[in-house]
N, C-alpha and C. Protein backbone atom coordinates (compact mmCIF):
# COMPACT_ATOMS: atom_id res chain seq x y z
N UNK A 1 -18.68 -90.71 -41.18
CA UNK A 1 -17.73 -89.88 -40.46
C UNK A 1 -18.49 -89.02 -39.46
N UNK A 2 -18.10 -88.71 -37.94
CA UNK A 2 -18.45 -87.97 -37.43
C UNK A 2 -18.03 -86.19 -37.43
N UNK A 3 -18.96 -85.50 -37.41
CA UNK A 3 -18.67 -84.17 -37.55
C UNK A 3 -18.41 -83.60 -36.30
N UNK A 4 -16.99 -81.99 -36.59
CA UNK A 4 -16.78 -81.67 -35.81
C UNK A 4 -17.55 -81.73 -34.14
N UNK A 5 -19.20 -81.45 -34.38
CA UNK A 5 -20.18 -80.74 -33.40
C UNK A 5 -19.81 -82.15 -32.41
N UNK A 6 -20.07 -83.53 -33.09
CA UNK A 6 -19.93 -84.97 -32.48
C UNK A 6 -18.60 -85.03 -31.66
N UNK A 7 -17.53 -84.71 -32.61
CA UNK A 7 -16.35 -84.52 -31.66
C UNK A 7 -15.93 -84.01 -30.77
N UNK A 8 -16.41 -82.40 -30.94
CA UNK A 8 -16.11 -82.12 -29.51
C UNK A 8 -17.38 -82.21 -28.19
N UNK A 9 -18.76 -82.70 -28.55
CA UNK A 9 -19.65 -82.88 -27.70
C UNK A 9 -18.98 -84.36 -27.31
N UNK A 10 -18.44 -85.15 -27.96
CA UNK A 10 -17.90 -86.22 -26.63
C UNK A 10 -16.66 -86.29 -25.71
N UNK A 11 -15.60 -85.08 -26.84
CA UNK A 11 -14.55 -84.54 -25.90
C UNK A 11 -15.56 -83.94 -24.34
N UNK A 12 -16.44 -83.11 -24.82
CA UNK A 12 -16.84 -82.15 -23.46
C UNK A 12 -17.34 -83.42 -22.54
N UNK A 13 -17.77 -84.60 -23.04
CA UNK A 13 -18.59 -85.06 -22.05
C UNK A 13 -17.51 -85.66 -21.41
N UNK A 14 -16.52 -86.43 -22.14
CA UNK A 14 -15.22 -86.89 -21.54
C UNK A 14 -14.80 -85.83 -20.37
N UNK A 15 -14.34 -84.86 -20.61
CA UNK A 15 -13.80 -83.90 -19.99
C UNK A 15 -14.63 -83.54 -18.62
N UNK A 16 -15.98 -83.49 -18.76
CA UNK A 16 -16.90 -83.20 -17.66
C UNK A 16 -16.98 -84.97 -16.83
N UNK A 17 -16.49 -85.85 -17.52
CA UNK A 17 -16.32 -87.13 -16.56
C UNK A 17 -15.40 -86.68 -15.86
N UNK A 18 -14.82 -86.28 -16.24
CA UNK A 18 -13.17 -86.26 -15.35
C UNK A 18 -13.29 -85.45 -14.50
N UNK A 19 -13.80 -84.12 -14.97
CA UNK A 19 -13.71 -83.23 -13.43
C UNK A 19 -14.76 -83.49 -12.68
N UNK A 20 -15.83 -84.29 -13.32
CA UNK A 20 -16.66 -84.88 -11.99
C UNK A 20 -16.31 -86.12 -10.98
N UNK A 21 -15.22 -87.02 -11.99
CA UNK A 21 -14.56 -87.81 -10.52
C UNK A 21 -14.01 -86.80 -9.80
N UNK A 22 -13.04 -86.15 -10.02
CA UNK A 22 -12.28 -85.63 -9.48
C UNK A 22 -12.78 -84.94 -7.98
N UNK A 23 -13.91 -83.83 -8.49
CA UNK A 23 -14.79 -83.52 -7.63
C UNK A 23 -14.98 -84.32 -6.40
N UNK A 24 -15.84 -85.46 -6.96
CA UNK A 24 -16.09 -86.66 -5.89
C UNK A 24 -15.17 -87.28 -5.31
N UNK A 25 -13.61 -87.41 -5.73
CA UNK A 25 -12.79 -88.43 -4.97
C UNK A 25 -12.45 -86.57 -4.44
N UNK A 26 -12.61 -85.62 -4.82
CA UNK A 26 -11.46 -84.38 -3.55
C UNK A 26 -12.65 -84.35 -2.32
N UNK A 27 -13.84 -84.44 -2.81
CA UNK A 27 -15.05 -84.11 -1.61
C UNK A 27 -15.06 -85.54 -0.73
N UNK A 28 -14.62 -86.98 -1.09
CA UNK A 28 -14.66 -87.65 -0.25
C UNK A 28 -13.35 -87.61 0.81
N UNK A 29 -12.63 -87.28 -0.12
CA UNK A 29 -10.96 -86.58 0.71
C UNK A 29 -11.76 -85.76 1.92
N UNK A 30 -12.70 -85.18 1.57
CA UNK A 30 -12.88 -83.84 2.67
C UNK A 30 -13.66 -84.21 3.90
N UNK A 31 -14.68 -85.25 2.78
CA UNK A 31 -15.42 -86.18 3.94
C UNK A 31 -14.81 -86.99 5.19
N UNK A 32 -13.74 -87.63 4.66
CA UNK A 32 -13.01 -88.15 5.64
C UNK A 32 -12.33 -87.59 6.37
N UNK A 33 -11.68 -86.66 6.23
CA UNK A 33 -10.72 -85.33 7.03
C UNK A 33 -11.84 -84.94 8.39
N UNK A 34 -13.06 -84.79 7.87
CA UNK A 34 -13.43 -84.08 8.64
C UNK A 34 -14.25 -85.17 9.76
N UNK A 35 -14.45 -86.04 9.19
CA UNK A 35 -14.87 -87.48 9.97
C UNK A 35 -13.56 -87.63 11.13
N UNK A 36 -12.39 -87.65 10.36
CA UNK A 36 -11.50 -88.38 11.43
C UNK A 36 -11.09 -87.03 12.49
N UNK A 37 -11.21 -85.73 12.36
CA UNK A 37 -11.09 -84.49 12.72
C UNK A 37 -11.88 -84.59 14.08
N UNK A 38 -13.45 -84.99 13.84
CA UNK A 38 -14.68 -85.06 14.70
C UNK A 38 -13.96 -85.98 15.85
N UNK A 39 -14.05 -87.20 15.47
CA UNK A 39 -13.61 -88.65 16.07
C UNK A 39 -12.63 -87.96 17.45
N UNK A 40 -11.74 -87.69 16.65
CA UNK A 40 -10.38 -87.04 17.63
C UNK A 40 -10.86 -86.38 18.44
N UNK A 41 -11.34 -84.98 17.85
CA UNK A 41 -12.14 -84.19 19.03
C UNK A 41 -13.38 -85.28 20.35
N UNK A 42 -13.70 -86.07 19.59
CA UNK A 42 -14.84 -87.03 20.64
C UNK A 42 -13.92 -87.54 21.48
N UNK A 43 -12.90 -88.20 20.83
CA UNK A 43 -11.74 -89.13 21.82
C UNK A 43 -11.61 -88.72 22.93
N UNK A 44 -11.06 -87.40 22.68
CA UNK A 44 -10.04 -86.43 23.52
C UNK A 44 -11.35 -85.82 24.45
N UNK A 45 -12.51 -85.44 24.05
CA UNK A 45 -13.29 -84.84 25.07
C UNK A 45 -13.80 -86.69 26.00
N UNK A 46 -13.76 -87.76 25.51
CA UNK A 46 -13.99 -88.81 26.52
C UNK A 46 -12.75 -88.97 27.42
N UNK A 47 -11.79 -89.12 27.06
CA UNK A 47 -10.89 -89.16 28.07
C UNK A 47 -11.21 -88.00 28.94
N UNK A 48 -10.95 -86.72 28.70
CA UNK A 48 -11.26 -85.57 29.62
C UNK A 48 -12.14 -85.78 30.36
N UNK A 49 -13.48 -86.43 30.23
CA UNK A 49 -14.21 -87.05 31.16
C UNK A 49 -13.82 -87.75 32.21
N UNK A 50 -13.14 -88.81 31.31
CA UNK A 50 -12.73 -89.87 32.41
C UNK A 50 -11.79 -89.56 33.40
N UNK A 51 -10.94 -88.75 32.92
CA UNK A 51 -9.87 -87.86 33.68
C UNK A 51 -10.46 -86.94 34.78
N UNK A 52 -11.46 -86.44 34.63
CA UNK A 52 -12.12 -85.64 35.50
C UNK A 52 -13.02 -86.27 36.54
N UNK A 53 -13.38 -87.24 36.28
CA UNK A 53 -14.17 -88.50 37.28
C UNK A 53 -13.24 -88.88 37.57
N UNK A 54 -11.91 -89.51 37.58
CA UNK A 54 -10.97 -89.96 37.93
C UNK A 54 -10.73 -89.46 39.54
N UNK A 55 -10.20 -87.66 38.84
CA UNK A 55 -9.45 -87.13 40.01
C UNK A 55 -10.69 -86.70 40.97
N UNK A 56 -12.30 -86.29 40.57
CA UNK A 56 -12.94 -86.06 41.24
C UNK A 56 -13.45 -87.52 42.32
N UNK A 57 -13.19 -88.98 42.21
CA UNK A 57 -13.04 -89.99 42.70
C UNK A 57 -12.22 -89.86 43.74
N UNK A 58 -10.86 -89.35 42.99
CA UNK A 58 -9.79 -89.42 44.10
C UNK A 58 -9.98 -88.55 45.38
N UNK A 59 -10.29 -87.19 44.60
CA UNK A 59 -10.40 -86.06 45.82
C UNK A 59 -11.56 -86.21 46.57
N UNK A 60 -12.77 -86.86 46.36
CA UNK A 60 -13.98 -87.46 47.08
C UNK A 60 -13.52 -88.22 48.06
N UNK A 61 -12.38 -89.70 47.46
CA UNK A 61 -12.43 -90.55 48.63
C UNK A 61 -11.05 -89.80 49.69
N UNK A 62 -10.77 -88.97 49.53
CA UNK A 62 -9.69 -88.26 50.45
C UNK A 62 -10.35 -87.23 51.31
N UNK A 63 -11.00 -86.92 51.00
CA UNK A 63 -12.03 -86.07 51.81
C UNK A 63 -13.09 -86.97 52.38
N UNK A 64 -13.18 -88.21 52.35
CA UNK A 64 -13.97 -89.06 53.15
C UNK A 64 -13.34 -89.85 54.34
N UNK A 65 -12.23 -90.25 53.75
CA UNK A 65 -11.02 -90.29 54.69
C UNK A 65 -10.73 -89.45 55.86
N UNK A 66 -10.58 -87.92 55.10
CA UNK A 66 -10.40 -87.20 56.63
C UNK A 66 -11.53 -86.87 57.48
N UNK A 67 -13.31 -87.12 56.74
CA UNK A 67 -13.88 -86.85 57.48
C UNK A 67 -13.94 -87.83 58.79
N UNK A 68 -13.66 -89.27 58.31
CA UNK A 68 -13.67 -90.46 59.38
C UNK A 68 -12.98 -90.09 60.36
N UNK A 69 -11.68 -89.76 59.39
CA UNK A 69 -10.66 -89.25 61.02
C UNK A 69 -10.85 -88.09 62.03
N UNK A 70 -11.36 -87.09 61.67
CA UNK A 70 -12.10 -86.31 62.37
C UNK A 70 -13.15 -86.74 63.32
N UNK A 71 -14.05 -87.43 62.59
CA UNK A 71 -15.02 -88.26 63.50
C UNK A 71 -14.67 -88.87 64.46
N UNK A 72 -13.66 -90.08 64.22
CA UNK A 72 -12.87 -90.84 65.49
C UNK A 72 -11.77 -89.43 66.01
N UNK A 73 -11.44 -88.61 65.64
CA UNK A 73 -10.30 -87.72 66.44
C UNK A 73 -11.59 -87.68 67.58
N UNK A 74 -12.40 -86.56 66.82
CA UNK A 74 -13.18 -85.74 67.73
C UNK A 74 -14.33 -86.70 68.77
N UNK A 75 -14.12 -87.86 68.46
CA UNK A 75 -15.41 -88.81 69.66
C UNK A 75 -14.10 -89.53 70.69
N UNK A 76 -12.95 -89.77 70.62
CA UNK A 76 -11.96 -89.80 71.37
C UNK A 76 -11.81 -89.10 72.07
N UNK A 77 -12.07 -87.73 72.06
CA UNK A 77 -11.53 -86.33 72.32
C UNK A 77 -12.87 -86.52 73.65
N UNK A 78 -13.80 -86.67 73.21
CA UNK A 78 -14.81 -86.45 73.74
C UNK A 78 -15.58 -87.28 74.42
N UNK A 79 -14.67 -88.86 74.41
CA UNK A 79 -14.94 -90.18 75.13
C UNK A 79 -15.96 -90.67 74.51
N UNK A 80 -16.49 -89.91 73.44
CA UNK A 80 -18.07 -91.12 72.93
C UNK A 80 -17.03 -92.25 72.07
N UNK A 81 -18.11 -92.98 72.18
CA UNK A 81 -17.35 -94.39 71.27
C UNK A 81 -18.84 -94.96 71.22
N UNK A 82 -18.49 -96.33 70.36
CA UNK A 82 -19.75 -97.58 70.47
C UNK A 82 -20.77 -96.90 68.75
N UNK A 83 -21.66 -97.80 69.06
CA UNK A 83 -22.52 -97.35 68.24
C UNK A 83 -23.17 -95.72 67.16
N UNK A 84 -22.98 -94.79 68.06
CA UNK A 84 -23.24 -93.71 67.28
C UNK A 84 -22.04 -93.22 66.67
N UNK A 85 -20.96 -93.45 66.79
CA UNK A 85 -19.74 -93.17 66.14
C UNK A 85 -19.62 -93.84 65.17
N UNK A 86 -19.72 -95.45 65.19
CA UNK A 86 -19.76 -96.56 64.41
C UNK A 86 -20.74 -95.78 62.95
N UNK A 87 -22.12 -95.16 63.09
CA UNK A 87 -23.10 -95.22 62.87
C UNK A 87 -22.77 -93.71 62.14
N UNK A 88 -22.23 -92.59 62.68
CA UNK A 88 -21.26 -91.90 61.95
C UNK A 88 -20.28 -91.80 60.35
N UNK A 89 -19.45 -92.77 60.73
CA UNK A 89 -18.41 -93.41 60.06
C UNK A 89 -19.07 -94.24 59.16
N UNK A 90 -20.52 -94.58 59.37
CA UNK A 90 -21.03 -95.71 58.03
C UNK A 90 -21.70 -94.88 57.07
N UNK A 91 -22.19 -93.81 57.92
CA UNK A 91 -22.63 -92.94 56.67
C UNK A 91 -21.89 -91.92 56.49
N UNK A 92 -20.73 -92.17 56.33
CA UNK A 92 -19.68 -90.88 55.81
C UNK A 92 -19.14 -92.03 54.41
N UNK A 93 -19.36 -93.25 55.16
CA UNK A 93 -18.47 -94.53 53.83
C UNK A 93 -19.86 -94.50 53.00
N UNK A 94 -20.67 -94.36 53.41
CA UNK A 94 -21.78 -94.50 52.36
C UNK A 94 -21.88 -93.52 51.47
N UNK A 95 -22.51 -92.05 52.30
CA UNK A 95 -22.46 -91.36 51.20
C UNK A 95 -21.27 -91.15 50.05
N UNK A 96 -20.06 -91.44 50.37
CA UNK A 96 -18.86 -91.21 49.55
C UNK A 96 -19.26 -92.37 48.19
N UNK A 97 -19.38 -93.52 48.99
CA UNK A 97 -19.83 -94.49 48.14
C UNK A 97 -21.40 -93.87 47.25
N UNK A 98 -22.49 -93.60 47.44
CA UNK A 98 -23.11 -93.19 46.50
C UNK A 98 -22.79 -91.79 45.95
N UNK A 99 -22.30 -90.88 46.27
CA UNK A 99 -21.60 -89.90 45.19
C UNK A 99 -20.74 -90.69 44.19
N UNK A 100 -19.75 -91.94 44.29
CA UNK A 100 -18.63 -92.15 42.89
C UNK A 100 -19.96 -93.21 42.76
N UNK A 101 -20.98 -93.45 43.15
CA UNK A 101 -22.21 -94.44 41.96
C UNK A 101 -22.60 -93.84 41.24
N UNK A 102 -22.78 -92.53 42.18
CA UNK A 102 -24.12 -91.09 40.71
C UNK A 102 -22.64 -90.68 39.68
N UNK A 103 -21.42 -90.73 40.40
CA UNK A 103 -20.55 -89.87 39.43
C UNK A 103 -20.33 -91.00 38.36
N UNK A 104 -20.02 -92.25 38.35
CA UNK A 104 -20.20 -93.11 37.76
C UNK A 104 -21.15 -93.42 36.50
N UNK A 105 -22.11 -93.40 37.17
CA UNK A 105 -23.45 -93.32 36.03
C UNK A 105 -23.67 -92.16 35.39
N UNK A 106 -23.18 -91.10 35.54
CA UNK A 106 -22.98 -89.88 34.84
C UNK A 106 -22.09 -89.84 33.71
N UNK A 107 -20.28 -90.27 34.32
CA UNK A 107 -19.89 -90.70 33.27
C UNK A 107 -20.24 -91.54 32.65
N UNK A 108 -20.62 -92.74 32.60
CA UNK A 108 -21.57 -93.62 31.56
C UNK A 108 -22.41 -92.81 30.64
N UNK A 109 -23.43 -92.45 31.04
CA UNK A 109 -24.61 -91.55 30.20
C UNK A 109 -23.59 -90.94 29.01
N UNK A 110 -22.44 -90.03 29.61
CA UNK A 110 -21.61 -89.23 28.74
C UNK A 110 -20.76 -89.75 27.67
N UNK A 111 -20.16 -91.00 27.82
CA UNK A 111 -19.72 -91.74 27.45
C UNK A 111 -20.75 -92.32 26.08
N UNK A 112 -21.79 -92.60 26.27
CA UNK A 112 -22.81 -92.89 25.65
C UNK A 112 -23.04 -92.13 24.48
N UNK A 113 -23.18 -90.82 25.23
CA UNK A 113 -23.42 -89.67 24.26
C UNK A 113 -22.72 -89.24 23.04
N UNK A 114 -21.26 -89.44 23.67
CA UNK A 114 -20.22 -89.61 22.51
C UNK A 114 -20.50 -90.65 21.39
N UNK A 115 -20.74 -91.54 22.40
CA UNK A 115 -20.53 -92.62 21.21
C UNK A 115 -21.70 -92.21 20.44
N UNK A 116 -23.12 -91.81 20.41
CA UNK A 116 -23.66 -91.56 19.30
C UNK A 116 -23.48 -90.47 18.58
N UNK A 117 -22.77 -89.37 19.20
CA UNK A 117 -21.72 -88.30 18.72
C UNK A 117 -21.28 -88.98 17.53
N UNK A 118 -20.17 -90.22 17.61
CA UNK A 118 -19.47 -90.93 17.02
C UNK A 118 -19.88 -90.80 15.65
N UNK A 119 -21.24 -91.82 15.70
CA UNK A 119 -22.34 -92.33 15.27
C UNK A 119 -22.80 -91.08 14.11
N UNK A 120 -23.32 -90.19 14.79
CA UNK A 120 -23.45 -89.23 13.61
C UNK A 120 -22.49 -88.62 13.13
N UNK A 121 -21.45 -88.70 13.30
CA UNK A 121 -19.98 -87.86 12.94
C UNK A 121 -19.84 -89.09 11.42
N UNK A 122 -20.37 -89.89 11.42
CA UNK A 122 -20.26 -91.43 10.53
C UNK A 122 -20.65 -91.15 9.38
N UNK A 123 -22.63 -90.70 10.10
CA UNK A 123 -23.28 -90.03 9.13
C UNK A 123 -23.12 -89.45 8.40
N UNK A 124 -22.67 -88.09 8.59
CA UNK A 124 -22.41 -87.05 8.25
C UNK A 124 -21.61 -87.26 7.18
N UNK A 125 -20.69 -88.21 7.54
CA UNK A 125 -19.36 -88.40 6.90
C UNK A 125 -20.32 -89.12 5.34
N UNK A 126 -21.24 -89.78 5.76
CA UNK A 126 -21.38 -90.48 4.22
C UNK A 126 -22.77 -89.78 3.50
N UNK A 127 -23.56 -88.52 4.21
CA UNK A 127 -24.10 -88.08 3.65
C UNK A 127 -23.49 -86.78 3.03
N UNK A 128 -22.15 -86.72 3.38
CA UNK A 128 -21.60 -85.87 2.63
C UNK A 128 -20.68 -86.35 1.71
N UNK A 129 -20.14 -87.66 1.47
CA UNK A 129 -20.17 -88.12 0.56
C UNK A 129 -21.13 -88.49 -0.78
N UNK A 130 -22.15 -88.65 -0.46
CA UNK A 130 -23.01 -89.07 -1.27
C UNK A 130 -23.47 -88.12 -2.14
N UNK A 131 -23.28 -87.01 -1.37
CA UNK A 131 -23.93 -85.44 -2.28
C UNK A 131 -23.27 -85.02 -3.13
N UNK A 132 -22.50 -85.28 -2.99
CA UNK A 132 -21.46 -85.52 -5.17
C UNK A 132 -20.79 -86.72 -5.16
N UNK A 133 -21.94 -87.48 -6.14
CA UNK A 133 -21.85 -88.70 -6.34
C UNK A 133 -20.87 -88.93 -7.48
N UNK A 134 -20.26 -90.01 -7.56
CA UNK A 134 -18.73 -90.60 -8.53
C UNK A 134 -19.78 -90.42 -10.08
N UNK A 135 -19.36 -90.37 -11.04
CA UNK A 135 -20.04 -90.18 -12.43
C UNK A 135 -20.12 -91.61 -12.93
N UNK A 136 -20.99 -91.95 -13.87
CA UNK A 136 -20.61 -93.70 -14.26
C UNK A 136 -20.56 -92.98 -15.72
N UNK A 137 -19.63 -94.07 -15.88
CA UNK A 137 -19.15 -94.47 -16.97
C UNK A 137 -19.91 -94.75 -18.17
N UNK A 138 -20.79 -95.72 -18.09
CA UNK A 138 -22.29 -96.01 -18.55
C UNK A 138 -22.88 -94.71 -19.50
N UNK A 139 -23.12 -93.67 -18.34
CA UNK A 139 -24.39 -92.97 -18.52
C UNK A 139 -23.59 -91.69 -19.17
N UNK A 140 -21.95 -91.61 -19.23
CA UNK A 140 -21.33 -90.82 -20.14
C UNK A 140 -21.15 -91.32 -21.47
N UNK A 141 -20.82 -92.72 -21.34
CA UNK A 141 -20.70 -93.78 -22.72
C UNK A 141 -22.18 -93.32 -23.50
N UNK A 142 -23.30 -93.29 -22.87
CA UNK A 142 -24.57 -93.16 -23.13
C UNK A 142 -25.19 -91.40 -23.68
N UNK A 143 -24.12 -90.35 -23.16
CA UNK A 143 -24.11 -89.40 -23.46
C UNK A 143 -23.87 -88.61 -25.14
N UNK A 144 -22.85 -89.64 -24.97
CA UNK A 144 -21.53 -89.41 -26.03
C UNK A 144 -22.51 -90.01 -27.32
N UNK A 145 -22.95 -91.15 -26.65
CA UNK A 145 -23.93 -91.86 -28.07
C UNK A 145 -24.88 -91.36 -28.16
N UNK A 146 -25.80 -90.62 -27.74
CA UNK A 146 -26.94 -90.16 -27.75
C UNK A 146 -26.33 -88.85 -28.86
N UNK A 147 -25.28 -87.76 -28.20
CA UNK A 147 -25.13 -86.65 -29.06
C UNK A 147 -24.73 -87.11 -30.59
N UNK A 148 -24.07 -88.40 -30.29
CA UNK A 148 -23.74 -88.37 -31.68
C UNK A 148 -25.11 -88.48 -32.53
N UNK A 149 -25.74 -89.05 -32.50
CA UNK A 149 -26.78 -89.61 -33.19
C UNK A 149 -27.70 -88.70 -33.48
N UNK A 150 -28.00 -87.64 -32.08
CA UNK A 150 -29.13 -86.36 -32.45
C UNK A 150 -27.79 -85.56 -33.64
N UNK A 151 -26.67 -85.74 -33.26
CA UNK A 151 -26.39 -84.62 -34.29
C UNK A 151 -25.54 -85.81 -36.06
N UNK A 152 -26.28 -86.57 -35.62
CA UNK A 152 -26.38 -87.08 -37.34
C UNK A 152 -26.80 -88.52 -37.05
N UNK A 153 -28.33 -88.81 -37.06
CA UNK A 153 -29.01 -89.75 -37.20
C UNK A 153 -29.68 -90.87 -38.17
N UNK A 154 -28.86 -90.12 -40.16
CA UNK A 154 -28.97 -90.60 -40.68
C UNK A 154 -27.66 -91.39 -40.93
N UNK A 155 -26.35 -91.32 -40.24
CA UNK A 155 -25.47 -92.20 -40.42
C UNK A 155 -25.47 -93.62 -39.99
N UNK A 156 -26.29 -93.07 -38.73
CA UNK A 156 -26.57 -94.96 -37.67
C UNK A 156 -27.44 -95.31 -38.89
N UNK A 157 -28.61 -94.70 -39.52
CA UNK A 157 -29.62 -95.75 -40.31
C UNK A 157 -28.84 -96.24 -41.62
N UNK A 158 -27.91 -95.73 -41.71
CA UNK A 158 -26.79 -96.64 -42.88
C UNK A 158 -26.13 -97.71 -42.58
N UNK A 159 -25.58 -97.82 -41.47
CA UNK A 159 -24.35 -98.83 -40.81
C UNK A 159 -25.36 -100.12 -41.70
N UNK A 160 -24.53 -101.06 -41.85
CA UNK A 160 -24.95 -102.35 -41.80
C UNK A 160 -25.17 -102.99 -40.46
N UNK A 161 -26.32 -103.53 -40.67
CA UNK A 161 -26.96 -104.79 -39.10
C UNK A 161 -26.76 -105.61 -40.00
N UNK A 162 -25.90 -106.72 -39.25
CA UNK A 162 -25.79 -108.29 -39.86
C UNK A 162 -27.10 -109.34 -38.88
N UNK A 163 -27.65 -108.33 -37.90
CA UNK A 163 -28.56 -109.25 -37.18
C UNK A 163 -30.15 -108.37 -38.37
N UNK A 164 -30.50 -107.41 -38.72
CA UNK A 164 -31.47 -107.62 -39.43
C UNK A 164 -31.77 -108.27 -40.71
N UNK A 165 -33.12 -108.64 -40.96
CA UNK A 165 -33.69 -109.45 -41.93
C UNK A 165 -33.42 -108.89 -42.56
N UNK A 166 -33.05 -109.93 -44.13
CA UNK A 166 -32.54 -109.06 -45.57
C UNK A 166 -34.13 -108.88 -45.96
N UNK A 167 -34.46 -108.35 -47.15
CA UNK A 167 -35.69 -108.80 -47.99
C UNK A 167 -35.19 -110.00 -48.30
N UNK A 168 -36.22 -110.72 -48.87
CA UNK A 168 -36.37 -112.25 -49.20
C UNK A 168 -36.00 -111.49 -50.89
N UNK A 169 -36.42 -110.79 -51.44
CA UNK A 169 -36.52 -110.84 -53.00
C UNK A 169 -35.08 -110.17 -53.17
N UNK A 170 -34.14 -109.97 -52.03
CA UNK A 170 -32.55 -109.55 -51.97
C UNK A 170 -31.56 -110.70 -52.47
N UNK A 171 -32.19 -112.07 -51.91
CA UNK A 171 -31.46 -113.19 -51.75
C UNK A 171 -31.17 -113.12 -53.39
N UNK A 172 -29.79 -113.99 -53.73
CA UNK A 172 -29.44 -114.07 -54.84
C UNK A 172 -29.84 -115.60 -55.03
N UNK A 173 -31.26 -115.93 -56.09
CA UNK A 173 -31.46 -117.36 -55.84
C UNK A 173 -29.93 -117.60 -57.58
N UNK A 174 -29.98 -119.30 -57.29
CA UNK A 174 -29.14 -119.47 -58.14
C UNK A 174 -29.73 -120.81 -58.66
């Protein structure tokens, strides 16, 4: 028979299984909350990017636009034509054109950044899972048997083993 001390040292260990899942499935609850929390915030600051290169695209090539027209207003105005006007107008299309390349590759880089943002937001997510780890089953099963035994170790050396050797001078010869 096991004694009280046995009984309730495997109630407690039972009991300490339980609030240690518990623990671990509310902290992975938290893990994920705060994973998908991050994510959102990353989303929403990439679009804002893209939104902002967008309209800064737009308002670049509109202001390149009127500089051309200015250019041809004012060389009309002033009878130049031919080549240096031409020559004008190519580097007003150019530079516009390498400002949305650098603005371009900027958003990229940023874009990038997020994503390893992402990336550690992942991390995070499973090294904070991991830091209260699920309980096994095993090593409570293993608890429970261990207390019993320190607290009465001459009962296991009674049980019958049908796998140990009898004595030979036990056998009943006939």
């Amino acid at each position: 028979m096991c004694d009280a001390g046995t009984i309730i040292g495997a109630m407690t260990s039972i009991v300490a299984h339980g609030e240690q899942q518990q623990r671990a499935q509310r902290n992975e609850e938290s893990a994920n909350a705060a994973y998908l929390s991050d994510a959102r915030q990353l989303n929403l600051r990439q679009r804002q990017e893209e939104e902002a290169e967008s309209q800064r695209g737009q308002d670049a090539d509109i202001q390149s636009m009127k500089d051309v027209a200015t250019a041809r207003t004012a060389s009309g105005e002033s009878g130049v034509s031919g080549l240096s006007v031409n020559a004008l107008i190519t580097d007003i299309n150019r530079q516009n054109l390498f400002d949305d390349t650098k603005a371009t590759s900027n958003l990229d880089a940023t874009k990038a950044q997020i994503a390893e943002e992402k990336e550690g937001a992942k991390a995070g997510r499973q090294s904070r899972i991991n830091s209260v780890p699920y309980p096994s089953f095993a090593a409570t099963a293993l608890q429970i048997g261990g207390g019993a035994y320190e607290s009465n170790p001459g009962y296991f050396d009674n049980l019958k083993n049908p796998f140990k050797k009898k004595n030979p001078a036990s056998y009943n010869h006939r």
